[in-house]
PDBML (XML) file of the C-alpha atoms, coordinates in Angstrom:
<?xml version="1.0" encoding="UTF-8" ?>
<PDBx:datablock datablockName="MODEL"
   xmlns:PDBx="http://pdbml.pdb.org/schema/pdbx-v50.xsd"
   xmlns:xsi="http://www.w3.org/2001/XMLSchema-instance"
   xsi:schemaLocation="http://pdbml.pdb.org/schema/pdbx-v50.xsd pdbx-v50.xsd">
   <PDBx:atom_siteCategory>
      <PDBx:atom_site id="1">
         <PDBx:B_iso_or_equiv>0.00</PDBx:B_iso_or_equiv>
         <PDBx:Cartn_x>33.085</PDBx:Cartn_x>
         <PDBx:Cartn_y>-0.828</PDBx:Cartn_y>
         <PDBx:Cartn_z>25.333</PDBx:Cartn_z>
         <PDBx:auth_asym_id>A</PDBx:auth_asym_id>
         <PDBx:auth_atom_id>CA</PDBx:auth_atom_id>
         <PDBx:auth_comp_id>UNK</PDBx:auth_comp_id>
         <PDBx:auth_seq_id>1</PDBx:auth_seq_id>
         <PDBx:group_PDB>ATOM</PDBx:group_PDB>
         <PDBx:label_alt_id xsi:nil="true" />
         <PDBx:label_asym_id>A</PDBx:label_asym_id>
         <PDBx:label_atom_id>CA</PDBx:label_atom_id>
         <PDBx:label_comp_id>UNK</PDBx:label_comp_id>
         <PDBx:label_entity_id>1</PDBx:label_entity_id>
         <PDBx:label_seq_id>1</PDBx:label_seq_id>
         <PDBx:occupancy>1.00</PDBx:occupancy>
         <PDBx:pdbx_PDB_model_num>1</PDBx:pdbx_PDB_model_num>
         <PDBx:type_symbol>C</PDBx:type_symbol>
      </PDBx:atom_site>
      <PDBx:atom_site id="2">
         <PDBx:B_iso_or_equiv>0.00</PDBx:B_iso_or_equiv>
         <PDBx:Cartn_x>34.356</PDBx:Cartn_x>
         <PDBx:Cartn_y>-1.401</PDBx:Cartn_y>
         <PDBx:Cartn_z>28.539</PDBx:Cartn_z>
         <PDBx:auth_asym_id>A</PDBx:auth_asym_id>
         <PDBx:auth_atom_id>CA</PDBx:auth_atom_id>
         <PDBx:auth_comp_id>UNK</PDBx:auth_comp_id>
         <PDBx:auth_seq_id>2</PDBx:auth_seq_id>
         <PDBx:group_PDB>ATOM</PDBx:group_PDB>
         <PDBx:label_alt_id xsi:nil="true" />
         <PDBx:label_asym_id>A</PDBx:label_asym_id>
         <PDBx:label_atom_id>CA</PDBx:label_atom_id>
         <PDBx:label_comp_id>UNK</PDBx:label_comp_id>
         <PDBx:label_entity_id>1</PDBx:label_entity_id>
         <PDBx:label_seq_id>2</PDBx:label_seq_id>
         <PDBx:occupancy>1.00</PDBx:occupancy>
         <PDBx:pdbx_PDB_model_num>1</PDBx:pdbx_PDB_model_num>
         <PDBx:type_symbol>C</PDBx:type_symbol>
      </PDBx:atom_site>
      <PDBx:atom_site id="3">
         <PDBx:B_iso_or_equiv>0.00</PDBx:B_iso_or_equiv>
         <PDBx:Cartn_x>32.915</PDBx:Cartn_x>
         <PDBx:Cartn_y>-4.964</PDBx:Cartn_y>
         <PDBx:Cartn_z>28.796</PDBx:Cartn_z>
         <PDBx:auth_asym_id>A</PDBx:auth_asym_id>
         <PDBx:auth_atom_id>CA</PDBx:auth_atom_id>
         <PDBx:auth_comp_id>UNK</PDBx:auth_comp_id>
         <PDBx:auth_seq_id>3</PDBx:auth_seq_id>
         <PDBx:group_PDB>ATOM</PDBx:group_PDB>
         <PDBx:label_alt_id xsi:nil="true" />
         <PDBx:label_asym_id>A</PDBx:label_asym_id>
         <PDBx:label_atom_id>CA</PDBx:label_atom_id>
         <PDBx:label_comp_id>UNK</PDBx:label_comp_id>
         <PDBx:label_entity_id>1</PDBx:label_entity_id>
         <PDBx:label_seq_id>3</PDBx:label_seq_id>
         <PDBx:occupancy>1.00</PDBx:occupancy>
         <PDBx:pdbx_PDB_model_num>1</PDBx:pdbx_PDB_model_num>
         <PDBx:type_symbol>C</PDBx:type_symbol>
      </PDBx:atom_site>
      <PDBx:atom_site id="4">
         <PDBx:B_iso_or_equiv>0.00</PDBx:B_iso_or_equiv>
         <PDBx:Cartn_x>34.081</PDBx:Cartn_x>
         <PDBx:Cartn_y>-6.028</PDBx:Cartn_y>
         <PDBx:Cartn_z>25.317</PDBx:Cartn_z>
         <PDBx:auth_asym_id>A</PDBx:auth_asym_id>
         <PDBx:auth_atom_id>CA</PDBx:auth_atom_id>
         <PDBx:auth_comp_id>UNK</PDBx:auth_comp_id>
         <PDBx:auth_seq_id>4</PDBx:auth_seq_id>
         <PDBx:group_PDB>ATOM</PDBx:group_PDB>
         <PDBx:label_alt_id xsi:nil="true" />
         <PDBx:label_asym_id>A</PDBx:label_asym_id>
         <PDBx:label_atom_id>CA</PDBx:label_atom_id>
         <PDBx:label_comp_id>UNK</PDBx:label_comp_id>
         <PDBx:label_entity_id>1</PDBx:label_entity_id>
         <PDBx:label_seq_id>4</PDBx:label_seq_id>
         <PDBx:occupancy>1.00</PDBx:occupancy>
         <PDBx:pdbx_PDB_model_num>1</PDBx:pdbx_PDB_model_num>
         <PDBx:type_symbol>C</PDBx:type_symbol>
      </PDBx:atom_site>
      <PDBx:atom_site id="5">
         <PDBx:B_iso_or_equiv>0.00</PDBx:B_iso_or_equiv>
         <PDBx:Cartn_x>37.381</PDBx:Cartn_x>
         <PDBx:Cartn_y>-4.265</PDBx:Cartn_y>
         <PDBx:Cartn_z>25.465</PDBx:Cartn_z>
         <PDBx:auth_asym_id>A</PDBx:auth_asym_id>
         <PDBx:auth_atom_id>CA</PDBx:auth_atom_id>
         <PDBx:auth_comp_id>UNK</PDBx:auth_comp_id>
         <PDBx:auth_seq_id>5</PDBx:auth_seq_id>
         <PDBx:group_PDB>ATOM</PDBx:group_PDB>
         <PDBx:label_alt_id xsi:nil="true" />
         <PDBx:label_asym_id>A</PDBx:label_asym_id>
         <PDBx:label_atom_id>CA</PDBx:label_atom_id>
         <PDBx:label_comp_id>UNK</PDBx:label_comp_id>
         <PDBx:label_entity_id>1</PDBx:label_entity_id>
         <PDBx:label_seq_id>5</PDBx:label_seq_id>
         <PDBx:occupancy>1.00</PDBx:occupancy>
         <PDBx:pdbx_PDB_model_num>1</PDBx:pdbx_PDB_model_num>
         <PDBx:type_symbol>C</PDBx:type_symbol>
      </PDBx:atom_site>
      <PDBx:atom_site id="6">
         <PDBx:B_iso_or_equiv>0.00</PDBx:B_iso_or_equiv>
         <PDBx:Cartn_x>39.370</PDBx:Cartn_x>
         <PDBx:Cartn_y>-4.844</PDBx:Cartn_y>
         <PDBx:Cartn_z>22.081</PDBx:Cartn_z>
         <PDBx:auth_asym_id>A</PDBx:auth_asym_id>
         <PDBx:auth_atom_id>CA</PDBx:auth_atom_id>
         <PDBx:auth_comp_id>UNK</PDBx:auth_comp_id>
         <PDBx:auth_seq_id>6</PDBx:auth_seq_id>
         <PDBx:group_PDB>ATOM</PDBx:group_PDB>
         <PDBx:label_alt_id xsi:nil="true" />
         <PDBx:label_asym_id>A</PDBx:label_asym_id>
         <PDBx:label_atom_id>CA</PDBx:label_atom_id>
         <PDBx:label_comp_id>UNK</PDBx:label_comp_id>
         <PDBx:label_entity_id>1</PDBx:label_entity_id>
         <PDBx:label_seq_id>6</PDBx:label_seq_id>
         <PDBx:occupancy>1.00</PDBx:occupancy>
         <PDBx:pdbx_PDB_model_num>1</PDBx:pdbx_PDB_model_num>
         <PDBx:type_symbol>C</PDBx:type_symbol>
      </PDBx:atom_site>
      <PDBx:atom_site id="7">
         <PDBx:B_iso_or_equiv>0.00</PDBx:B_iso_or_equiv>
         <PDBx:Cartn_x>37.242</PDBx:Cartn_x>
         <PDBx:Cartn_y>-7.473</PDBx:Cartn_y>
         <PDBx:Cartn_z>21.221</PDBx:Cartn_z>
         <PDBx:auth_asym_id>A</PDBx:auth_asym_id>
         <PDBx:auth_atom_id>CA</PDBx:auth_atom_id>
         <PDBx:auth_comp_id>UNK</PDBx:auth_comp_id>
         <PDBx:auth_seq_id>7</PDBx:auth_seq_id>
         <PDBx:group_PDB>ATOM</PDBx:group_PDB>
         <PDBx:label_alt_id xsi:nil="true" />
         <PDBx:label_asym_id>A</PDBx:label_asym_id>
         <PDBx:label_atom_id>CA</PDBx:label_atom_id>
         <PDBx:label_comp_id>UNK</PDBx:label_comp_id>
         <PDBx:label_entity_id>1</PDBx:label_entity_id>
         <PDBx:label_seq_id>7</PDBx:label_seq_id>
         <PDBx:occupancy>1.00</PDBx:occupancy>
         <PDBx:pdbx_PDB_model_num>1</PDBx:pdbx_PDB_model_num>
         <PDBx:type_symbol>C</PDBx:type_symbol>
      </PDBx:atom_site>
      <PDBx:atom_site id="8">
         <PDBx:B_iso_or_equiv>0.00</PDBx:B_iso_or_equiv>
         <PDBx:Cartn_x>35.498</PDBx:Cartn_x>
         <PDBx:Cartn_y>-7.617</PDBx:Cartn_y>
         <PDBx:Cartn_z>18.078</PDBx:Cartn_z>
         <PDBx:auth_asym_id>A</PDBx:auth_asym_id>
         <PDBx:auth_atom_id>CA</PDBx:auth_atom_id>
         <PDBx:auth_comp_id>UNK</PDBx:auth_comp_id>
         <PDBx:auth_seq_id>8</PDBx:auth_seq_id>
         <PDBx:group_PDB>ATOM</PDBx:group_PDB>
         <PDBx:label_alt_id xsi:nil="true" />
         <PDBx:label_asym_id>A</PDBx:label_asym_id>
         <PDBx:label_atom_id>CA</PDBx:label_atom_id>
         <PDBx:label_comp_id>UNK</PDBx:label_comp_id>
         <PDBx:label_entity_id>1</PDBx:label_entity_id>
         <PDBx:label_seq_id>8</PDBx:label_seq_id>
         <PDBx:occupancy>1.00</PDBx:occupancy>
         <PDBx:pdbx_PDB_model_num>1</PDBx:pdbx_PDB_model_num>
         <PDBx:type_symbol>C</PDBx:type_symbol>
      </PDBx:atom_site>
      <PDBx:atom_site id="9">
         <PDBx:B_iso_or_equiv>0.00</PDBx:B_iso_or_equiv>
         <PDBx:Cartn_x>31.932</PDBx:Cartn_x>
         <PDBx:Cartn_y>-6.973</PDBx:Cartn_y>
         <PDBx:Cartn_z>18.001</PDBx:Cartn_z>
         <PDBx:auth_asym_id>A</PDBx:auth_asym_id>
         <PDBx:auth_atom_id>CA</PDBx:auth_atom_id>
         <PDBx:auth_comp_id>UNK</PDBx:auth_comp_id>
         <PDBx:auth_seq_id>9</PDBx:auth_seq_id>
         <PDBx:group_PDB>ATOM</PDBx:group_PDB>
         <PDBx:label_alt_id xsi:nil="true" />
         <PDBx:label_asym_id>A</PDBx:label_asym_id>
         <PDBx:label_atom_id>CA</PDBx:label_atom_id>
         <PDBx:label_comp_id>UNK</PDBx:label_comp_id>
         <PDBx:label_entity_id>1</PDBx:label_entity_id>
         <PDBx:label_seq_id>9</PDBx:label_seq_id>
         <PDBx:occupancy>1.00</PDBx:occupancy>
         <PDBx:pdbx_PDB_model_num>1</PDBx:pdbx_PDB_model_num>
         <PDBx:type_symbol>C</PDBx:type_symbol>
      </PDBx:atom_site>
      <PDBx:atom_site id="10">
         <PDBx:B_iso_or_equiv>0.00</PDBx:B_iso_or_equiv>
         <PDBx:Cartn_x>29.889</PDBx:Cartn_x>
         <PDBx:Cartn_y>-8.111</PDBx:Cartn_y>
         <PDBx:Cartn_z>14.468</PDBx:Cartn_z>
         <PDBx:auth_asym_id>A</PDBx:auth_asym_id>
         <PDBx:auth_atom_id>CA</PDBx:auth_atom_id>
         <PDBx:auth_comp_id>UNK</PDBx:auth_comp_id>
         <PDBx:auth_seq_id>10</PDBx:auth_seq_id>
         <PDBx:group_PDB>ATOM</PDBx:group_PDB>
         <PDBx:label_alt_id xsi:nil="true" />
         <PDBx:label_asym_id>A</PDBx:label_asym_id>
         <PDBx:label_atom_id>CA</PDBx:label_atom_id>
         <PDBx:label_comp_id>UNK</PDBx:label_comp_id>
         <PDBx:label_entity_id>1</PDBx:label_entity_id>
         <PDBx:label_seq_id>10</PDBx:label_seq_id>
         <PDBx:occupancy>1.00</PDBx:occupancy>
         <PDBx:pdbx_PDB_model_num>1</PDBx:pdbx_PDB_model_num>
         <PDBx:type_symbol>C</PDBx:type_symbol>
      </PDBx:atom_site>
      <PDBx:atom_site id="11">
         <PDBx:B_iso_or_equiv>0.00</PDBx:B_iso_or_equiv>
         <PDBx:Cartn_x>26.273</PDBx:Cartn_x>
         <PDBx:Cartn_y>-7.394</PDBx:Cartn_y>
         <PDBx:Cartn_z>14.219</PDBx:Cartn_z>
         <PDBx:auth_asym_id>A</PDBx:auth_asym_id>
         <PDBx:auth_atom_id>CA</PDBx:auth_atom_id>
         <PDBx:auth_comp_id>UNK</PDBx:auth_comp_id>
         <PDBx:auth_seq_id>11</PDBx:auth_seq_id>
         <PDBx:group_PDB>ATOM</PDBx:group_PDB>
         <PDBx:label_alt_id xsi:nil="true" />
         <PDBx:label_asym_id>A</PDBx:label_asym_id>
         <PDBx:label_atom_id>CA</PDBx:label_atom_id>
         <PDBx:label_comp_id>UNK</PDBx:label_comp_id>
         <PDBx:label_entity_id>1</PDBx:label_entity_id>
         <PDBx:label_seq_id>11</PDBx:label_seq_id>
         <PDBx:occupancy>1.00</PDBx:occupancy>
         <PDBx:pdbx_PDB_model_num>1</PDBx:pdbx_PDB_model_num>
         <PDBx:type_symbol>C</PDBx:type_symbol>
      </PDBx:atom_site>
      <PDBx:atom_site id="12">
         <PDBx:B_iso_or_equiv>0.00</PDBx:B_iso_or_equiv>
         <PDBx:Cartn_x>23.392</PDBx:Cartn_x>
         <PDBx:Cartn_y>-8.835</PDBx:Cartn_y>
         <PDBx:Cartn_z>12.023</PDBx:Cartn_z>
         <PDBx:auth_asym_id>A</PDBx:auth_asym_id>
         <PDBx:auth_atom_id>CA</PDBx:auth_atom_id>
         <PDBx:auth_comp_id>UNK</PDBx:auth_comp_id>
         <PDBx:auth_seq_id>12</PDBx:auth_seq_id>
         <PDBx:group_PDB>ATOM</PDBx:group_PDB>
         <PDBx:label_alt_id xsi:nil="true" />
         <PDBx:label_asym_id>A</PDBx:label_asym_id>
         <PDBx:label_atom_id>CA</PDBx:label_atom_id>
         <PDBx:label_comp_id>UNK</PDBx:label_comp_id>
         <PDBx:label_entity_id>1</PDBx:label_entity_id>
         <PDBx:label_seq_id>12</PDBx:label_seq_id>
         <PDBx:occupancy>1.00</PDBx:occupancy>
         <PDBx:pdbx_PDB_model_num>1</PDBx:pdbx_PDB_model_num>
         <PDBx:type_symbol>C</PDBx:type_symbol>
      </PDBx:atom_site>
      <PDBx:atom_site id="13">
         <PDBx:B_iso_or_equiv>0.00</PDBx:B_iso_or_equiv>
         <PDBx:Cartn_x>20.895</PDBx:Cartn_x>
         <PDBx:Cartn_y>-5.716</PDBx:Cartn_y>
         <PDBx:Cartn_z>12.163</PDBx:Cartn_z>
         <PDBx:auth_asym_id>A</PDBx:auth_asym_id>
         <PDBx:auth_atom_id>CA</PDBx:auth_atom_id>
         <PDBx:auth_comp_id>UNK</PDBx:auth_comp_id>
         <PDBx:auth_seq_id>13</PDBx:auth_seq_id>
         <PDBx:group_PDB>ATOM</PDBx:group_PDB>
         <PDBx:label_alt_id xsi:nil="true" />
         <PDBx:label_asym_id>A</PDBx:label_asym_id>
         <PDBx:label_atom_id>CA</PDBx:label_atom_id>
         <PDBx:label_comp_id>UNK</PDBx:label_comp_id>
         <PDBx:label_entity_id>1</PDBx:label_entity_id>
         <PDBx:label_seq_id>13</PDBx:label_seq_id>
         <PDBx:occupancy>1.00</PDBx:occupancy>
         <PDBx:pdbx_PDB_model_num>1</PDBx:pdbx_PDB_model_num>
         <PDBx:type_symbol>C</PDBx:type_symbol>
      </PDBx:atom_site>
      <PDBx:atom_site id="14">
         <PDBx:B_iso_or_equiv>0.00</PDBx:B_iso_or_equiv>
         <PDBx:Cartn_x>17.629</PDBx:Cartn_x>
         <PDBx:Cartn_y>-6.494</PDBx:Cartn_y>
         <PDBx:Cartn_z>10.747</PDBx:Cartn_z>
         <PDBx:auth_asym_id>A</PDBx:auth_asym_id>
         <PDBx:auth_atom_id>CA</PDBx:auth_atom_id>
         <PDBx:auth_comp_id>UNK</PDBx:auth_comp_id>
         <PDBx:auth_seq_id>14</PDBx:auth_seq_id>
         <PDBx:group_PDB>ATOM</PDBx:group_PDB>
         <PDBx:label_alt_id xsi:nil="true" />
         <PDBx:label_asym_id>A</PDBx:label_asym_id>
         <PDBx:label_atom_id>CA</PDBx:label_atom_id>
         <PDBx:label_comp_id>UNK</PDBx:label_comp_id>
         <PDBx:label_entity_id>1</PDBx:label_entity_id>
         <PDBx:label_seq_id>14</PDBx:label_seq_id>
         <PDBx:occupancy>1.00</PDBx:occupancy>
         <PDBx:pdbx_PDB_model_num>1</PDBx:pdbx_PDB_model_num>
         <PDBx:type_symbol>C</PDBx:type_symbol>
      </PDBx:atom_site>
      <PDBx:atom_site id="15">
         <PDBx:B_iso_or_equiv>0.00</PDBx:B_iso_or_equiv>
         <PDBx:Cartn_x>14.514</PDBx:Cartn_x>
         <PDBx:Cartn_y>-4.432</PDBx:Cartn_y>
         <PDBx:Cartn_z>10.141</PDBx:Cartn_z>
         <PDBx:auth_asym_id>A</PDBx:auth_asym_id>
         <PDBx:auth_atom_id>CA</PDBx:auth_atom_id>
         <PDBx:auth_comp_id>UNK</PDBx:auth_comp_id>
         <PDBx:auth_seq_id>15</PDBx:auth_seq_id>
         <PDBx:group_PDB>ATOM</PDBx:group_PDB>
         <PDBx:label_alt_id xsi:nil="true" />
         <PDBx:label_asym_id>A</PDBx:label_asym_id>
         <PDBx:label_atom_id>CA</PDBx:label_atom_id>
         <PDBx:label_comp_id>UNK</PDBx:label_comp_id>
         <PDBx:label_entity_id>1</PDBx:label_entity_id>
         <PDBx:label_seq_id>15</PDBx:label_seq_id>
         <PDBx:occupancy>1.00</PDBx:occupancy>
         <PDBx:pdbx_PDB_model_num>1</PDBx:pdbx_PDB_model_num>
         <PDBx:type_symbol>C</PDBx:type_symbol>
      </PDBx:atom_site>
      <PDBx:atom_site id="16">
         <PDBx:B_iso_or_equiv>0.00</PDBx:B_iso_or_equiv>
         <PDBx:Cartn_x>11.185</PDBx:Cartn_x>
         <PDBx:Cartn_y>-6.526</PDBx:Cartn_y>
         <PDBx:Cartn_z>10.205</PDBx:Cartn_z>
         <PDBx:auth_asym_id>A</PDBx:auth_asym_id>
         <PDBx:auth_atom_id>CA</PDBx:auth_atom_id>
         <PDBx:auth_comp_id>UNK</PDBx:auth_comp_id>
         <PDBx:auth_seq_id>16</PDBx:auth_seq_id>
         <PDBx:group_PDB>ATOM</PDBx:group_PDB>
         <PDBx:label_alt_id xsi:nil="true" />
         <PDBx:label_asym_id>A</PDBx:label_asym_id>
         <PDBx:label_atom_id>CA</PDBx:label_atom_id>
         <PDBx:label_comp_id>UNK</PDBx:label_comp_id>
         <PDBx:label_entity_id>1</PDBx:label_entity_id>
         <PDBx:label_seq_id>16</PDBx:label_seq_id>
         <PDBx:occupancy>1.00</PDBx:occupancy>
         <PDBx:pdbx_PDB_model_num>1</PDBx:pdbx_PDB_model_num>
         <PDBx:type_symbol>C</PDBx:type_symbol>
      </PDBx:atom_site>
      <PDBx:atom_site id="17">
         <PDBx:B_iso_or_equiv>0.00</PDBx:B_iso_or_equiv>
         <PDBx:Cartn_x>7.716</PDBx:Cartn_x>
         <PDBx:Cartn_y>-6.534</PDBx:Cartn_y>
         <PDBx:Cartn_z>10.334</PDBx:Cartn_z>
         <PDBx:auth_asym_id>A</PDBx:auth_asym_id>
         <PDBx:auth_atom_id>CA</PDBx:auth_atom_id>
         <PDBx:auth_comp_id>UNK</PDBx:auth_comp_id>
         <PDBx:auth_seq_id>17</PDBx:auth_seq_id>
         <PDBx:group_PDB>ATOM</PDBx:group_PDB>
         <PDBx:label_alt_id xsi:nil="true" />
         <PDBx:label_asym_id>A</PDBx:label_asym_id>
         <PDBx:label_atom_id>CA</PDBx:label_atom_id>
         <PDBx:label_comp_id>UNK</PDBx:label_comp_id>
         <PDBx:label_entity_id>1</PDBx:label_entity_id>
         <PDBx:label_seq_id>17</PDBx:label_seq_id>
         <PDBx:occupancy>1.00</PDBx:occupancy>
         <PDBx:pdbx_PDB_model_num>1</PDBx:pdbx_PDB_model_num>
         <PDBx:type_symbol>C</PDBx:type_symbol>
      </PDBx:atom_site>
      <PDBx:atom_site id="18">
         <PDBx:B_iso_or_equiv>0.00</PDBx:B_iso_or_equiv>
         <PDBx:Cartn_x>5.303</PDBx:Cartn_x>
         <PDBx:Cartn_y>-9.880</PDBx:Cartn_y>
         <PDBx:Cartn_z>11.670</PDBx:Cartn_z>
         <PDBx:auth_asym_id>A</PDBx:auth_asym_id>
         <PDBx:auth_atom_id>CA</PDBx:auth_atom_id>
         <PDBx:auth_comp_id>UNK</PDBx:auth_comp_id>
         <PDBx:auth_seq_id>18</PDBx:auth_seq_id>
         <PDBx:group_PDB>ATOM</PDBx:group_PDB>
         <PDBx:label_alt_id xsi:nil="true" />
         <PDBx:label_asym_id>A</PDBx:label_asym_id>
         <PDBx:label_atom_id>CA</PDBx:label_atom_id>
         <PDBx:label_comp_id>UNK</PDBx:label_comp_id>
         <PDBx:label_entity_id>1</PDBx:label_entity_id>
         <PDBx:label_seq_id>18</PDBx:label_seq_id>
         <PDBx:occupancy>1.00</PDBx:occupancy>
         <PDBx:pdbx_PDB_model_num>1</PDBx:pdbx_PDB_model_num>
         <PDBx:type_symbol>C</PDBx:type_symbol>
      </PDBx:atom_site>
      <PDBx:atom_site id="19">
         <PDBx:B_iso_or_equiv>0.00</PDBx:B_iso_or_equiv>
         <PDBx:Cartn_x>8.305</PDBx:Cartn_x>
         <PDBx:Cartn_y>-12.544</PDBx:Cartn_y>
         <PDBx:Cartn_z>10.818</PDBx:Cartn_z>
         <PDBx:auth_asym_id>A</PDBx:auth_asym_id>
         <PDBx:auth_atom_id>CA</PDBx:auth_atom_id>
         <PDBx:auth_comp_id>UNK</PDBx:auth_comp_id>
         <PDBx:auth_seq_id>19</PDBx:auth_seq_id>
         <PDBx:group_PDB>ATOM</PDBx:group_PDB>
         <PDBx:label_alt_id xsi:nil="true" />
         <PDBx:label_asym_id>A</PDBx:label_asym_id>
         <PDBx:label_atom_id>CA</PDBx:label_atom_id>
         <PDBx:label_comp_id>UNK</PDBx:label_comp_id>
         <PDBx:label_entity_id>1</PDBx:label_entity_id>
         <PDBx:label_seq_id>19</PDBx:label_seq_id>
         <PDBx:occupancy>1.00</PDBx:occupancy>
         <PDBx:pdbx_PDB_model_num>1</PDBx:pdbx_PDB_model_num>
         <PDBx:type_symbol>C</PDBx:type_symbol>
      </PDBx:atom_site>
      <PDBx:atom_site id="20">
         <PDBx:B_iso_or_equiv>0.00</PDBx:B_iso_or_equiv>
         <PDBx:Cartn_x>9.305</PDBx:Cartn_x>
         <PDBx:Cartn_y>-10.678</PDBx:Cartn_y>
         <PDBx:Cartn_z>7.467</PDBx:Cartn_z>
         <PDBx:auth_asym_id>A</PDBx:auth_asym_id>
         <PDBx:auth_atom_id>CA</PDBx:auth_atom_id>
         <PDBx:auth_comp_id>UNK</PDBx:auth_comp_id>
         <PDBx:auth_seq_id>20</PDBx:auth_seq_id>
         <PDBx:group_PDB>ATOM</PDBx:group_PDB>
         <PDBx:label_alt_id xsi:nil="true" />
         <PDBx:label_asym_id>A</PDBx:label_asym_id>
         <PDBx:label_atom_id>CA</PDBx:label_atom_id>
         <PDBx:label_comp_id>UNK</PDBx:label_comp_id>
         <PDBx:label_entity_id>1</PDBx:label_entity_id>
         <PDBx:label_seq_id>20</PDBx:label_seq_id>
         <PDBx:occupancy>1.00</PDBx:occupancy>
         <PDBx:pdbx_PDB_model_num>1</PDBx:pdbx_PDB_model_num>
         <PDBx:type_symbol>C</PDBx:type_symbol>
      </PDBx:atom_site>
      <PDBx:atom_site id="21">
         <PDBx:B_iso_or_equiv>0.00</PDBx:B_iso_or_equiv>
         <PDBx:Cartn_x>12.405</PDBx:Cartn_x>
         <PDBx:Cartn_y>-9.183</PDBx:Cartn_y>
         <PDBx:Cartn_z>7.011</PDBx:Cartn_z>
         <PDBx:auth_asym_id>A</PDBx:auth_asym_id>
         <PDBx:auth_atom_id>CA</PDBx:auth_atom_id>
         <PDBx:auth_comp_id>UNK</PDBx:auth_comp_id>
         <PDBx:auth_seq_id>21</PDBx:auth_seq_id>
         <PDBx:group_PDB>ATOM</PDBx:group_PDB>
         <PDBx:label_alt_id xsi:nil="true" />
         <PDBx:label_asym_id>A</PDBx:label_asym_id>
         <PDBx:label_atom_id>CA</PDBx:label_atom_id>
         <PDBx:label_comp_id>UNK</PDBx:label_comp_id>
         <PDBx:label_entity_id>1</PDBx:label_entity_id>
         <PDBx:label_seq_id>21</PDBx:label_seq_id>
         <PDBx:occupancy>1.00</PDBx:occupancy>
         <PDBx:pdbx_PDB_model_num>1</PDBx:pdbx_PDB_model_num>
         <PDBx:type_symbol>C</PDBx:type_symbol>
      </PDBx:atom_site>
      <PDBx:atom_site id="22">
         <PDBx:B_iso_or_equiv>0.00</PDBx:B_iso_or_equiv>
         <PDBx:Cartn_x>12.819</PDBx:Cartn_x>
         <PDBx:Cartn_y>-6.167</PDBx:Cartn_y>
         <PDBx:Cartn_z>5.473</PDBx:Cartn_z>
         <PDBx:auth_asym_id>A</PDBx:auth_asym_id>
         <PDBx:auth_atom_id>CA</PDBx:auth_atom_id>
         <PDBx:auth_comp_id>UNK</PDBx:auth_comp_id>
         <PDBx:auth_seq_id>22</PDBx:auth_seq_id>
         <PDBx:group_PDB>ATOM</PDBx:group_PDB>
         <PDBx:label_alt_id xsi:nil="true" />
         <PDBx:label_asym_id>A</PDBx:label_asym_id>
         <PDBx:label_atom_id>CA</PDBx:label_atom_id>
         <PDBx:label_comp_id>UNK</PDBx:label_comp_id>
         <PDBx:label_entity_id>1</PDBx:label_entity_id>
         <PDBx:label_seq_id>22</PDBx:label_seq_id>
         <PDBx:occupancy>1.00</PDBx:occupancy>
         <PDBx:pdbx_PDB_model_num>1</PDBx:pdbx_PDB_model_num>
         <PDBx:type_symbol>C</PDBx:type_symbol>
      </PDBx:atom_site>
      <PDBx:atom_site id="23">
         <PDBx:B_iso_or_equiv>0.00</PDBx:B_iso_or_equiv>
         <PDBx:Cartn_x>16.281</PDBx:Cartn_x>
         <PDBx:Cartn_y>-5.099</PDBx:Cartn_y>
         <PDBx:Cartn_z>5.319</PDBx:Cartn_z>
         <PDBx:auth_asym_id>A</PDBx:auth_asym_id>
         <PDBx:auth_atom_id>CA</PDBx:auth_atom_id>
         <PDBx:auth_comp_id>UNK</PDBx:auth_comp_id>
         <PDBx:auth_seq_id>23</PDBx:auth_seq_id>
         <PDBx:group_PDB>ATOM</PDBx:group_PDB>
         <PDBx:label_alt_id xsi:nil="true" />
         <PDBx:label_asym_id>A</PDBx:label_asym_id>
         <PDBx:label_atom_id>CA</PDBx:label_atom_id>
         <PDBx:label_comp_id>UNK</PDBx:label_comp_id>
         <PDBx:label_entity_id>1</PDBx:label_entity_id>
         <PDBx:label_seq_id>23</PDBx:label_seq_id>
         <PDBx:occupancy>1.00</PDBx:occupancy>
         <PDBx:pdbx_PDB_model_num>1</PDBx:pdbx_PDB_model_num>
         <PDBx:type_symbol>C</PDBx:type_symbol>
      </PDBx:atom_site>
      <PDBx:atom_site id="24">
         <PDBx:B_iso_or_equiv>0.00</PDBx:B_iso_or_equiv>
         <PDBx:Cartn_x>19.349</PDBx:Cartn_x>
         <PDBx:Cartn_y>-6.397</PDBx:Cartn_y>
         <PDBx:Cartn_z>6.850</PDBx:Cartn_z>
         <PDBx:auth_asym_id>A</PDBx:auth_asym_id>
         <PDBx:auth_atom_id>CA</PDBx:auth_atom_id>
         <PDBx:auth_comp_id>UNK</PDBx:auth_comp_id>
         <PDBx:auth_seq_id>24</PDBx:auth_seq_id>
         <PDBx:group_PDB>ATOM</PDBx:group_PDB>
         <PDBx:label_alt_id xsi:nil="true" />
         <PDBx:label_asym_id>A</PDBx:label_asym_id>
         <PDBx:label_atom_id>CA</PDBx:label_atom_id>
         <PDBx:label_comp_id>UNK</PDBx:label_comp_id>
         <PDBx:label_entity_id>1</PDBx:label_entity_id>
         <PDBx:label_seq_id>24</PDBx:label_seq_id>
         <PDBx:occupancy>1.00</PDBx:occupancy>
         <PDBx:pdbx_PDB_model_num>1</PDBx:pdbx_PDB_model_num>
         <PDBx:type_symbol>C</PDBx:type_symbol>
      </PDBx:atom_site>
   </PDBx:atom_siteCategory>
</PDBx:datablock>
């Protein structure tokens, strides 16, 4: 928070198992 201040921050979470993703 400090480092990014009012910046926004987006995020592509993924779950995944050997290459194959699993939920996102």
């Amino acid at each position: 928070s400090m480092i990014v201040n009012d910046r926004l921050v987006w995020a592509l979470t993924t779950i995944t198992n050997a290459g194959q993703i699993l939920w996102s």
